[in-house]
Protein backbone atom coordinates (compact mmCIF):
# COMPACT_ATOMS: atom_id res chain seq x y z
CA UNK A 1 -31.18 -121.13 6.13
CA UNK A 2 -34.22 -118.80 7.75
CA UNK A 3 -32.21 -115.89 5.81
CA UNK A 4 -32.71 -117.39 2.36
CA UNK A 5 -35.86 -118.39 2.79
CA UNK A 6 -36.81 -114.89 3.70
CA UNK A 7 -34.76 -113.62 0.33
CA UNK A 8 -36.25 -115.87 -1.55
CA UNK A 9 -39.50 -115.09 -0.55
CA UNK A 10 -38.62 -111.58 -1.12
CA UNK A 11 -37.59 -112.52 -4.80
CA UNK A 12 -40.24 -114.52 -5.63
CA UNK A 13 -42.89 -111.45 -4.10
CA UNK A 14 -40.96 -108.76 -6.45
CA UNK A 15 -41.23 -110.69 -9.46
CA UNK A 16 -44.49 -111.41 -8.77
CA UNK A 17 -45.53 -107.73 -8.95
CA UNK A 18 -43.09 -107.19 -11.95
CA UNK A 19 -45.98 -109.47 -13.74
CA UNK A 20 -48.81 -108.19 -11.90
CA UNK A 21 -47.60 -104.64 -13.20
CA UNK A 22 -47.75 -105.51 -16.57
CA UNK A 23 -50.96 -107.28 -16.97
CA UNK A 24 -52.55 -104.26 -15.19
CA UNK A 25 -50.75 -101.70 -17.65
CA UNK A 26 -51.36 -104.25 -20.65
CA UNK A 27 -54.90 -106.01 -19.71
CA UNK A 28 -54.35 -108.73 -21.54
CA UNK A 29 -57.16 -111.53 -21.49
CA UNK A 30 -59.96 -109.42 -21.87
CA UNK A 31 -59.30 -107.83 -18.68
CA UNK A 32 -60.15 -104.25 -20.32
CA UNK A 33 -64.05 -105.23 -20.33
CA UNK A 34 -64.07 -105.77 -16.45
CA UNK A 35 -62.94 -102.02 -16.20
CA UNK A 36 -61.96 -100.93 -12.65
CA UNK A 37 -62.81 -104.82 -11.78
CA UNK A 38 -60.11 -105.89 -13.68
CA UNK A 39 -57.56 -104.57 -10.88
CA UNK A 40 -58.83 -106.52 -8.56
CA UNK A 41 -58.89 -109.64 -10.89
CA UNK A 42 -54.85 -108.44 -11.28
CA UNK A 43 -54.32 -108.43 -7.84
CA UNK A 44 -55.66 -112.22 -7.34
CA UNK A 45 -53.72 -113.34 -10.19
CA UNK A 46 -50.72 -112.01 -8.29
CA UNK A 47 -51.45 -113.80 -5.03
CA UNK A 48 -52.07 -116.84 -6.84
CA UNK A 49 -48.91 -116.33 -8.72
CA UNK A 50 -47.22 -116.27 -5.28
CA UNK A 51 -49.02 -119.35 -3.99
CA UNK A 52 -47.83 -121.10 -7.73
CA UNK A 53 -44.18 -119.85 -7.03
CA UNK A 54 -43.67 -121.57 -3.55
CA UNK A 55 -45.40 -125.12 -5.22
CA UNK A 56 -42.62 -124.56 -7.36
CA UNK A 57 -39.73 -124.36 -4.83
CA UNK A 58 -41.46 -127.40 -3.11
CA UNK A 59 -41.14 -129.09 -6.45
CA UNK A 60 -37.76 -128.54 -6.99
CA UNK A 61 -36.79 -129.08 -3.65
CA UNK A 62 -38.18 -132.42 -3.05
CA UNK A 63 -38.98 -133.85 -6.32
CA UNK A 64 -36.26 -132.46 -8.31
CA UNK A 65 -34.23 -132.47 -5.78
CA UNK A 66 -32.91 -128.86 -5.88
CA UNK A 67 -32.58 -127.12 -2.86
CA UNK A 68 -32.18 -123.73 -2.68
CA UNK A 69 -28.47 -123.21 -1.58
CA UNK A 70 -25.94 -119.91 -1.80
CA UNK A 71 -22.77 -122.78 -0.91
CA UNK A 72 -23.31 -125.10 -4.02
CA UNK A 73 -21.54 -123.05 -6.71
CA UNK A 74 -22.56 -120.54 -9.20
CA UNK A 75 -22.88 -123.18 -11.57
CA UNK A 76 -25.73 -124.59 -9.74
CA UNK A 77 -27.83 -121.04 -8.44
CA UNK A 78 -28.06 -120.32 -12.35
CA UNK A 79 -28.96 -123.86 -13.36
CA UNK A 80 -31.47 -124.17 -10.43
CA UNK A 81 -32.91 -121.08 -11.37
CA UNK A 82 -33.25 -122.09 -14.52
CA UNK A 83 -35.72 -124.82 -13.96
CA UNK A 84 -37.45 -122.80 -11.32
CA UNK A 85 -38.43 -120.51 -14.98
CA UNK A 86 -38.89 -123.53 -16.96
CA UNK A 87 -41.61 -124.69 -14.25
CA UNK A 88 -43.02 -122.19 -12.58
CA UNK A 89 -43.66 -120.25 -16.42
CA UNK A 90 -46.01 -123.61 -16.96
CA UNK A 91 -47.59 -123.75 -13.55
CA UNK A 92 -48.42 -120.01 -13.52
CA UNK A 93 -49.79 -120.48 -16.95
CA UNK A 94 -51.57 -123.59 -15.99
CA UNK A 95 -53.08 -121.37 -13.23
CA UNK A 96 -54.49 -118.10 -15.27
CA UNK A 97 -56.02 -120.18 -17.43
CA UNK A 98 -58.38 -122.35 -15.03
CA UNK A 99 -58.89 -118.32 -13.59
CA UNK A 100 -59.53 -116.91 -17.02
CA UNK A 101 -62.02 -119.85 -17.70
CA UNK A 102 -63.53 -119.70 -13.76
CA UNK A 103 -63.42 -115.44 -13.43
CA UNK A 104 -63.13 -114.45 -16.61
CA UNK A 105 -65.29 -115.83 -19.06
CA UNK A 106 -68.71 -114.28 -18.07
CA UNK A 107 -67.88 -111.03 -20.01
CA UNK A 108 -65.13 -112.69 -22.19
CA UNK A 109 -66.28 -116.33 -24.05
CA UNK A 110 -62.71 -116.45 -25.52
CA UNK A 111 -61.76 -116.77 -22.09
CA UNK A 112 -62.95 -120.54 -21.59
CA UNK A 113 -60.13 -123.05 -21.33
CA UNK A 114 -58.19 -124.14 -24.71
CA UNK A 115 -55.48 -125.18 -25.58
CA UNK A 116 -55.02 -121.87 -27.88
CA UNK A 117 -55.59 -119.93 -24.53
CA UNK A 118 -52.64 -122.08 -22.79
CA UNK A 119 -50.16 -121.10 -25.47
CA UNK A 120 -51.27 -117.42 -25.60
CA UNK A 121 -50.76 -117.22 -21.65
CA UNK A 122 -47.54 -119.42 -21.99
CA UNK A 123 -46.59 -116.90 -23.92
CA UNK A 124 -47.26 -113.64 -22.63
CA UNK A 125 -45.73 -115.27 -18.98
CA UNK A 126 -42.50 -116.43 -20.54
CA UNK A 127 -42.09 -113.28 -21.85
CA UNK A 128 -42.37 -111.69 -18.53
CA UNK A 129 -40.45 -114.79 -16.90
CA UNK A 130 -37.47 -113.48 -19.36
CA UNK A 131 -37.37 -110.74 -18.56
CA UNK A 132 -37.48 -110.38 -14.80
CA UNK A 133 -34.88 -113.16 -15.01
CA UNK A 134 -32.73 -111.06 -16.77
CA UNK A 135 -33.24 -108.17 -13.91
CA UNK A 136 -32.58 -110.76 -11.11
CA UNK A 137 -29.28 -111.54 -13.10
CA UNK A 138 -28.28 -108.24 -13.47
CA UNK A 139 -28.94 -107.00 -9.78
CA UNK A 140 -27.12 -110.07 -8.67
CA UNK A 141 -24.38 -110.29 -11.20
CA UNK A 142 -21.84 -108.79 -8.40
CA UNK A 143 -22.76 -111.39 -5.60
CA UNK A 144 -22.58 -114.12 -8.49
CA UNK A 145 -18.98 -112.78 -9.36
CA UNK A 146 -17.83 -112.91 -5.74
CA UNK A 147 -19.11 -116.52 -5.74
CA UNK A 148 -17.59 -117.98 -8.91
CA UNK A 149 -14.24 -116.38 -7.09
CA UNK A 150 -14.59 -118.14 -4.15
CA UNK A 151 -15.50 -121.31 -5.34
CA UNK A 152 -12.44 -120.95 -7.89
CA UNK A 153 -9.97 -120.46 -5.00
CA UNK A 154 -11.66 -123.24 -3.02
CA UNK A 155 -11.33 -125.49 -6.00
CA UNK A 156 -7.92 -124.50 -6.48
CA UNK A 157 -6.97 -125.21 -2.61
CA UNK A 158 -8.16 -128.70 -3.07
CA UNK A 159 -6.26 -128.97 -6.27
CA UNK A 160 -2.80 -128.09 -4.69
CA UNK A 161 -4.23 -130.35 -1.68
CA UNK A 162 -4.83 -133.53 -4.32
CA UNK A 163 -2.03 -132.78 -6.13
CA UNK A 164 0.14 -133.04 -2.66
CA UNK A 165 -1.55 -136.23 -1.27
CA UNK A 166 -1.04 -138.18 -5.05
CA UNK A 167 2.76 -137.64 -4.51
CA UNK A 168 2.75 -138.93 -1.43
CA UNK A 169 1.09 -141.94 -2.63
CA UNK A 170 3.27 -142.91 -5.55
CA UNK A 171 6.79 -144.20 -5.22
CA UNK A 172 9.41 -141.78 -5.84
CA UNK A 173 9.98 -140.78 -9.60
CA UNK A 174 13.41 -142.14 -11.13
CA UNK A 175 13.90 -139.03 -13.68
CA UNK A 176 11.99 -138.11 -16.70
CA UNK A 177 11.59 -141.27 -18.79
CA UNK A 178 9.08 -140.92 -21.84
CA UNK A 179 8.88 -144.10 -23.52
CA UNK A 180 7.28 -144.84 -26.96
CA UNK A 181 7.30 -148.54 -27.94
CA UNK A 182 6.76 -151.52 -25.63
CA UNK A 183 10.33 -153.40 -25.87
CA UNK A 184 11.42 -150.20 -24.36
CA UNK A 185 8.92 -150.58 -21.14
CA UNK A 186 9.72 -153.88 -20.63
CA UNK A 187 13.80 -153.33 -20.96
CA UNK A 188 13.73 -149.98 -19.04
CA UNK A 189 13.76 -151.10 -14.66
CA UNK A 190 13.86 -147.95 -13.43
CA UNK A 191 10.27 -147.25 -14.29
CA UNK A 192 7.90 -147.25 -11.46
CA UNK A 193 4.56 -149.41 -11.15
CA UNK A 194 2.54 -146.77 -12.13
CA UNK A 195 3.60 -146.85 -16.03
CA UNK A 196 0.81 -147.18 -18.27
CA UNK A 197 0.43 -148.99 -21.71
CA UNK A 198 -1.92 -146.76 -24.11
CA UNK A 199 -3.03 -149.16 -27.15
CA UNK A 200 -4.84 -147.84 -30.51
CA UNK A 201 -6.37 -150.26 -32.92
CA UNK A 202 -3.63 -150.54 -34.73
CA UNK A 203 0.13 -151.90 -33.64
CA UNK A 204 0.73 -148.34 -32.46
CA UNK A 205 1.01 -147.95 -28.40
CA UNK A 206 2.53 -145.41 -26.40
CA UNK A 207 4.15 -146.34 -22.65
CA UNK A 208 4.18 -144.09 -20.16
CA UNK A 209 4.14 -142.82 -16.89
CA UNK A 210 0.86 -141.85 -15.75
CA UNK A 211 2.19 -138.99 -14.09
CA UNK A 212 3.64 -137.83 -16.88
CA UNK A 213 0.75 -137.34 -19.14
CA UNK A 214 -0.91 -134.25 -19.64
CA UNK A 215 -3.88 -134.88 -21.70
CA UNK A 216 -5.56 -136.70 -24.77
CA UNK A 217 -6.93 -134.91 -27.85
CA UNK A 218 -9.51 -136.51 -29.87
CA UNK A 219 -8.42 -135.29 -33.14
CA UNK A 220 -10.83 -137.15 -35.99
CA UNK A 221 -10.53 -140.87 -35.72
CA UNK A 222 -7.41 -140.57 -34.24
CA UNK A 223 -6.28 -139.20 -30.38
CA UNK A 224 -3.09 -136.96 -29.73
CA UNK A 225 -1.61 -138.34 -26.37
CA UNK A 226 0.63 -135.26 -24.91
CA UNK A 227 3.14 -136.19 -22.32
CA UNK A 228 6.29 -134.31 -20.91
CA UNK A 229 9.29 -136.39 -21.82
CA UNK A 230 12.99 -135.61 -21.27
CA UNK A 231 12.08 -131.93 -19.89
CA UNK A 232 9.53 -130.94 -22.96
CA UNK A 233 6.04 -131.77 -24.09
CA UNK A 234 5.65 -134.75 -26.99
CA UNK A 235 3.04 -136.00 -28.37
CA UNK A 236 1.73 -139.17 -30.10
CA UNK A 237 -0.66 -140.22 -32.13
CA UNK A 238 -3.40 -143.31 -31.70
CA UNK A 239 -5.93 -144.70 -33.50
CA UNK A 240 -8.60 -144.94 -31.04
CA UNK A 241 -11.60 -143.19 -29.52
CA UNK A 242 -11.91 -141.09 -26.34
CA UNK A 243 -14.25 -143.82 -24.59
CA UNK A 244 -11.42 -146.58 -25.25
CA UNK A 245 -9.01 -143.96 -23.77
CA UNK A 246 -11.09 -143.16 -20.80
CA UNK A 247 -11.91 -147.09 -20.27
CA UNK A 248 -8.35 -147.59 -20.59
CA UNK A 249 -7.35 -144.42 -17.83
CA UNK A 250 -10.76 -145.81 -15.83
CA UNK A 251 -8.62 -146.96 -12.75
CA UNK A 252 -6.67 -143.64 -12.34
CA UNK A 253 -8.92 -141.13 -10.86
CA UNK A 254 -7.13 -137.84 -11.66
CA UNK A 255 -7.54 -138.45 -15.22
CA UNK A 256 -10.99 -136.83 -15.84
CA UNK A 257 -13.18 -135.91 -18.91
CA UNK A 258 -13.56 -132.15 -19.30
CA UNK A 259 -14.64 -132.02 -22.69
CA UNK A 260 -15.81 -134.44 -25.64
CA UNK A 261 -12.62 -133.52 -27.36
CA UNK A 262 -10.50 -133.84 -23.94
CA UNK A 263 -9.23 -136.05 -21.15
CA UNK A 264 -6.88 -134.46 -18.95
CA UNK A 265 -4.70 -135.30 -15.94
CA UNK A 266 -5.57 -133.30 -12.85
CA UNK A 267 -1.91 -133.88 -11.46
CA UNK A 268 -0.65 -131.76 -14.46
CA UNK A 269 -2.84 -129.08 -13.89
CA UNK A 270 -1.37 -125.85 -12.35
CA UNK A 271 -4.56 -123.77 -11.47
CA UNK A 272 -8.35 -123.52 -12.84
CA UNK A 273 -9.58 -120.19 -14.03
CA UNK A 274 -13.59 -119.71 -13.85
CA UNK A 275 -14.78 -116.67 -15.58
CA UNK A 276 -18.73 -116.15 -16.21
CA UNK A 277 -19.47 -119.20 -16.05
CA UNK A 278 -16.76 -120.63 -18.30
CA UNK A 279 -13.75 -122.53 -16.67
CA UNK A 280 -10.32 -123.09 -18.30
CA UNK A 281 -7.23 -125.76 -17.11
CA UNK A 282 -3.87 -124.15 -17.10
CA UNK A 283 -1.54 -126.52 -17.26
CA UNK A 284 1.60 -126.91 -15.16
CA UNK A 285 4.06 -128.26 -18.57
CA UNK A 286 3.87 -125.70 -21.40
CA UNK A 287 1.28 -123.34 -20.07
CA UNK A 288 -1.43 -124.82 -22.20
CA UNK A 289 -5.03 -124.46 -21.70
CA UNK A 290 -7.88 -127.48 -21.24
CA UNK A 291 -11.20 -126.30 -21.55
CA UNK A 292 -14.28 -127.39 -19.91
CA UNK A 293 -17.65 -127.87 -21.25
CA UNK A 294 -20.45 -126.82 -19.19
CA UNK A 295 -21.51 -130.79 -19.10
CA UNK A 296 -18.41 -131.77 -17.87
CA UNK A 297 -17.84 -129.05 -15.02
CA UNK A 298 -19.78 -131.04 -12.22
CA UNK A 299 -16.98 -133.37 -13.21
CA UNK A 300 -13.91 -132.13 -12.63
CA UNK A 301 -15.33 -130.13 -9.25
CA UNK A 302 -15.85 -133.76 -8.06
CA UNK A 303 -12.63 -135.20 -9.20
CA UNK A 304 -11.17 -132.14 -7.43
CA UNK A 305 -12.94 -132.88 -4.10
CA UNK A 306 -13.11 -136.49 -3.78
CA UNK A 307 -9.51 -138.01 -4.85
């Protein structure tokens, strides 16, 4: 914990004098009519803009609740950082303003607080926000790698670890038995407790195992139910939406959202693939892919963790 507080520190210092570099090279705000003086109005902007940038990790650690953390995922150092730009570009811009209007308006009288002064400093400092993001994302692109990676395998580990303890839990399976109408559910014995009746809005249903489906496919007003039936994948189709599907799967907690157009069964999925940022399903029946929308992400790491 002391060691990231120091890096961040560290970070926050270097980006700092990124800025302070270029308003001293650029002397924006008038600062060109204060002559040598205007370096040392530079270097006070900076130390304010380091005072600004740890009120910002206090905001987002105990208001937004962020804290700053290298074991939460990649997912969440690039999101976090993202509202520490979003904020701090506001506060720091909040913050040359009140200067330029307090130090910098005796030899420059556009320098008096406006609100077209706010958006031509909230300007100029996203600008620089930008881009010294970009440089912290390049420098750490390699440590950000090696974390995706070992958050993938971790993820995985729990899958397989799920995946083991939901077997264990459900009676024995009798076979591969697929059905499609209802008299054929209620004729069929050898069917365990766990068989599920899937309903659309008209007389169309589809009965089967829950371990046995794969995923659902919103596919216009309709939804494509895949399911691996007498040692292949079938499909059927439903008229119904994904939020009567996922009301209807609402009791079986390995069937998660991972996408608007998806709902997929974690006990058919054979490994998850991360790659910059993106993750992918690969399925155990078929070898078909699931993808995962960056909403839906925090979802399926959960599903993963806590069934």
């Amino acid at each position: 914990m002391k060691n990231e507080r120091l890096e961040t520190m560290k970070v926050r210092i270097i980006s700092v004098g990124f800025a302070v570099l270029a308003l001293a090279v650029f002397k924006p705000f008038g600062l060109d009519a204060w002559q040598w003086e205007a370096y040392a109005h530079v270097l006070a902007i900076g130390t304010l803009g380091v005072v600004v940038c740890m009120l910002t990790e206090l905001i987002l650690h105990y208001i937004v609740r962020m804290p700053r953390s290298m074991d939460l995922g990649v997912e969440y150092i690039i999101r976090r950082n993202l509202w520490f730009q979003i904020i701090n570009t506001v506060l720091v811009s909040l913050m040359i303003c009140l200067y330029r209007h307090f130090m910098l308006s005796n030899k420059v009288e556009g320098n008096q607080l406006s609100w077209s002064n706010f958006l031509e400093t909230l300007g100029i400092i996203a600008f620089c926000s930008f881009a010294i993001g970009l440089y912290w994302r390049f420098k750490y692109r390699s440590r950000y790698l090696a974390l995706e990676l070992e958050e993938t395998r971790l993820l995985n580990e729990q899958l397989q670890k799920m995946q083991m303890e939901e077997e264990h839990r459900s009676p024995a399976a009798h076979g591969d038995v697929g059905l499609t109408a209802v008299s054929q559910a209620q004729t069929d014995t050898n069917i365990h407790s766990d068989t599920v009746i899937l309903e659309g809005t008209t007389s169309e249903n589809v009965c089967l195992r829950i371990m046995d489906l794969l995923y659902i496919e919103a596919v216009g007003n309709y939804v494509k139910v895949y399911h691996w039936t007498d040692g292949q994948v079938r499909s059927d189709m439903l008229r119904a939406t994904m939020k009567q599907m996922e009301d209807d799967l609402a009791a079986y907690p390995t069937i998660v959202r991972s996408h608007r157009a998806f709902l997929v069964n974690l006990q058919q999925v054979e490994k998850i693939i991360s790659r910059a940022g993106n993750m992918l399903l690969i399925l155990k029946q078929g070898n078909g892919t699931i993808p995962v929308s960056r909403s839906n992400m925090g979802q399926i790491k959960d599903a993963v963790k806590s069934v």
